[in-house]
Protein backbone atom coordinates (compact mmCIF):
# COMPACT_ATOMS: atom_id res chain seq x y z
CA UNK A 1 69.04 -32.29 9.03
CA UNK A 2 68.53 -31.65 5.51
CA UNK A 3 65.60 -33.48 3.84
CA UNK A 4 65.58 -32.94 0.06
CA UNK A 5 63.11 -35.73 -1.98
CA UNK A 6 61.69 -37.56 1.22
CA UNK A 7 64.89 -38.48 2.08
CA UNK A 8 67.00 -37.51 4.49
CA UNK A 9 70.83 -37.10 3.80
CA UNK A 10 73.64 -37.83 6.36
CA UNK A 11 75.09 -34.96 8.13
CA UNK A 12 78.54 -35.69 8.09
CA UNK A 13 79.17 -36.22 4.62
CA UNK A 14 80.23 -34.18 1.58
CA UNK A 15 77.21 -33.03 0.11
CA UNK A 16 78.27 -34.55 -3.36
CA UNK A 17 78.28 -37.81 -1.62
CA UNK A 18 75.00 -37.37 0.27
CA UNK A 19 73.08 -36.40 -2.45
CA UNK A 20 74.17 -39.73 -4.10
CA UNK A 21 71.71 -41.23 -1.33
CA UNK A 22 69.06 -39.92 -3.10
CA UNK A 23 67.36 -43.12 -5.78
CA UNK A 24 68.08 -41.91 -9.58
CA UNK A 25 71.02 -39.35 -8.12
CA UNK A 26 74.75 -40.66 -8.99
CA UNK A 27 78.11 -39.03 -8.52
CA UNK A 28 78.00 -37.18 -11.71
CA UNK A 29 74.49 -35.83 -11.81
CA UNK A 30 75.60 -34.83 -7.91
CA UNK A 31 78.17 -32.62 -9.36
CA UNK A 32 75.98 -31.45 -11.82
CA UNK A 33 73.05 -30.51 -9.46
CA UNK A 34 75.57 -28.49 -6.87
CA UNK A 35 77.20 -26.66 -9.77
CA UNK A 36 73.24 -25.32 -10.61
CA UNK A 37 72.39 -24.42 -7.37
CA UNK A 38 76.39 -22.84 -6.64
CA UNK A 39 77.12 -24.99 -3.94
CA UNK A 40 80.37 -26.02 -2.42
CA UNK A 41 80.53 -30.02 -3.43
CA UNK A 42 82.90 -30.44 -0.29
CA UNK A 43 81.32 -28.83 1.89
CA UNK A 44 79.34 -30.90 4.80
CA UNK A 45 75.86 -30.99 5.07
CA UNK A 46 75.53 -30.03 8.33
CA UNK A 47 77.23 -26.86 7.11
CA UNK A 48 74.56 -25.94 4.84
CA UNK A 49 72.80 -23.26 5.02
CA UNK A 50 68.44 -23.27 4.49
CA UNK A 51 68.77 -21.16 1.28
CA UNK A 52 71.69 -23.41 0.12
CA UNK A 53 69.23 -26.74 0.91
CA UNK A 54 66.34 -24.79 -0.81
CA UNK A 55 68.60 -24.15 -4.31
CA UNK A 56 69.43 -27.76 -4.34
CA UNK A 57 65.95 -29.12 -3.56
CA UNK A 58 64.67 -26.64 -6.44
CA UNK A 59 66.76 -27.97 -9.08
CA UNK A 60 66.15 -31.50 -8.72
CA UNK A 61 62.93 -30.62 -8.76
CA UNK A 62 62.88 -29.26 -12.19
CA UNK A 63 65.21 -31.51 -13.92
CA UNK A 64 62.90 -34.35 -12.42
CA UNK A 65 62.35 -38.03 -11.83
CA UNK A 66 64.01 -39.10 -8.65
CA UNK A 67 62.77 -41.22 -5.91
CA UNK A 68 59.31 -42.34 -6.21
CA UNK A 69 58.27 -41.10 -9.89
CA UNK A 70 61.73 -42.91 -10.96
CA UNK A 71 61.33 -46.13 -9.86
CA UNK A 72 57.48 -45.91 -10.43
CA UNK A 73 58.31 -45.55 -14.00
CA UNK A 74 61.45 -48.44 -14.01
CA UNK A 75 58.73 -50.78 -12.64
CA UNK A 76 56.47 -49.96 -15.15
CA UNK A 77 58.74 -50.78 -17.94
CA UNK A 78 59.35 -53.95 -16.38
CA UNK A 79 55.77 -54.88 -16.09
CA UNK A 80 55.15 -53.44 -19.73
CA UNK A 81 58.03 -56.13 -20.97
CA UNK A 82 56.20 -59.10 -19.12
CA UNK A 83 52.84 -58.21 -20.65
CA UNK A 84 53.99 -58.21 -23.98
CA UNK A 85 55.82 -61.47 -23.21
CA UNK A 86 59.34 -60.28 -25.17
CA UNK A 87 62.13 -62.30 -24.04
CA UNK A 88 63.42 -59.68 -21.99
CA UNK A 89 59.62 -60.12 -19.96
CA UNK A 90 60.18 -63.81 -19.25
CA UNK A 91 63.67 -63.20 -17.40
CA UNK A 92 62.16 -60.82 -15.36
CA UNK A 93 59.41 -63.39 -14.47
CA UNK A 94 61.47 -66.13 -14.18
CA UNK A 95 63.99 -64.17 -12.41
CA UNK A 96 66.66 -65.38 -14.59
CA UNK A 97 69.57 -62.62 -15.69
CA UNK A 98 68.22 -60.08 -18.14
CA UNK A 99 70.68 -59.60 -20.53
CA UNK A 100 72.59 -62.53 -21.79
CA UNK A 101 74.76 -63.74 -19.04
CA UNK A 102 75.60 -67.76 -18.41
CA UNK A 103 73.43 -69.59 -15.95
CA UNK A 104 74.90 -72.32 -15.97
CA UNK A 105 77.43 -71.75 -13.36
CA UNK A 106 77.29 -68.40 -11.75
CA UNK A 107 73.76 -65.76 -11.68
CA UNK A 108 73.69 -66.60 -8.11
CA UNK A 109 72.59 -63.57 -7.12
CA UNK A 110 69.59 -63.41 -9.26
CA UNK A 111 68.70 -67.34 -9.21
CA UNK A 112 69.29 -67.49 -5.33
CA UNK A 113 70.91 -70.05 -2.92
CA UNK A 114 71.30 -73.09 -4.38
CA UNK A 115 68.58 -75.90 -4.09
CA UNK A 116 69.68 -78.81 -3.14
CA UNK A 117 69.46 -82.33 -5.47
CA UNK A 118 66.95 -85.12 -4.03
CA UNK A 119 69.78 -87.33 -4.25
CA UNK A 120 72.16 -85.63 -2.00
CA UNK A 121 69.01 -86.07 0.39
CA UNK A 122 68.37 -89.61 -0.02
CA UNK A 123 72.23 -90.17 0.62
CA UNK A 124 71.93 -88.07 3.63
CA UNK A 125 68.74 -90.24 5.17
CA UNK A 126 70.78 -92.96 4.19
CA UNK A 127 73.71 -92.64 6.37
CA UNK A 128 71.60 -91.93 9.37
């Protein structure tokens, strides 16, 4: 099983798409990292050899900031726009969409379920 940035990538996938399991690692900067290190990008992981593993591990190492250290520093820059109170900073702590979309249908996601009206309830205690 190879274990590259504390995390450990499926076996039976193309080793472009397992290093895409990796935070901070998409399909492009996958390609990128297995043309460095001269690996096959279809080959399977389980196929790997230890010296391929090693290349690839040493090359995300030095162009850095994956896992950990990445989203360390995306929460920081989160936190740095609430303390200065920009607008930006007050979505985040309302937990409102960040950058300009309607909320006055839709953001669902963001917003989450629905609460519901106090007089849908009082019609509800009333039929009881």
């Amino acid at each position: 099983m190879a274990r590259i940035a504390g995390v450990d990538l499926p076996r039976n996938k193309q080793a472009r798409i397992a290093l895409t399991y990796i935070y901070g690692i998409g399909d492009p900067r996958s390609l990128k990292i297995l043309g460095a290190a001269n690996v096959d990008p279809f080959k399977k992981v389980q196929d790997l050899g230890e010296d391929e593993v090693n290349r690839i591990r040493q090359v995300i190492e030095e162009q850095g900031d994956v896992e950990g250290d990445l989203r360390k520093d995306v929460t920081m820059h989160i936190k740095r726009l609430v303390d200065i109170q920009s607008y930006r900073g007050l979505r985040h702590r309302r937990s409102l969409p960040v950058r300009g979309q309607r909320t006055h249908t839709n953001a669902r996601t963001r917003k989450g379920p629905r609460k519901g009206t106090i007089a849908n309830k009082k019609k509800a205690t009333a039929k009881t």
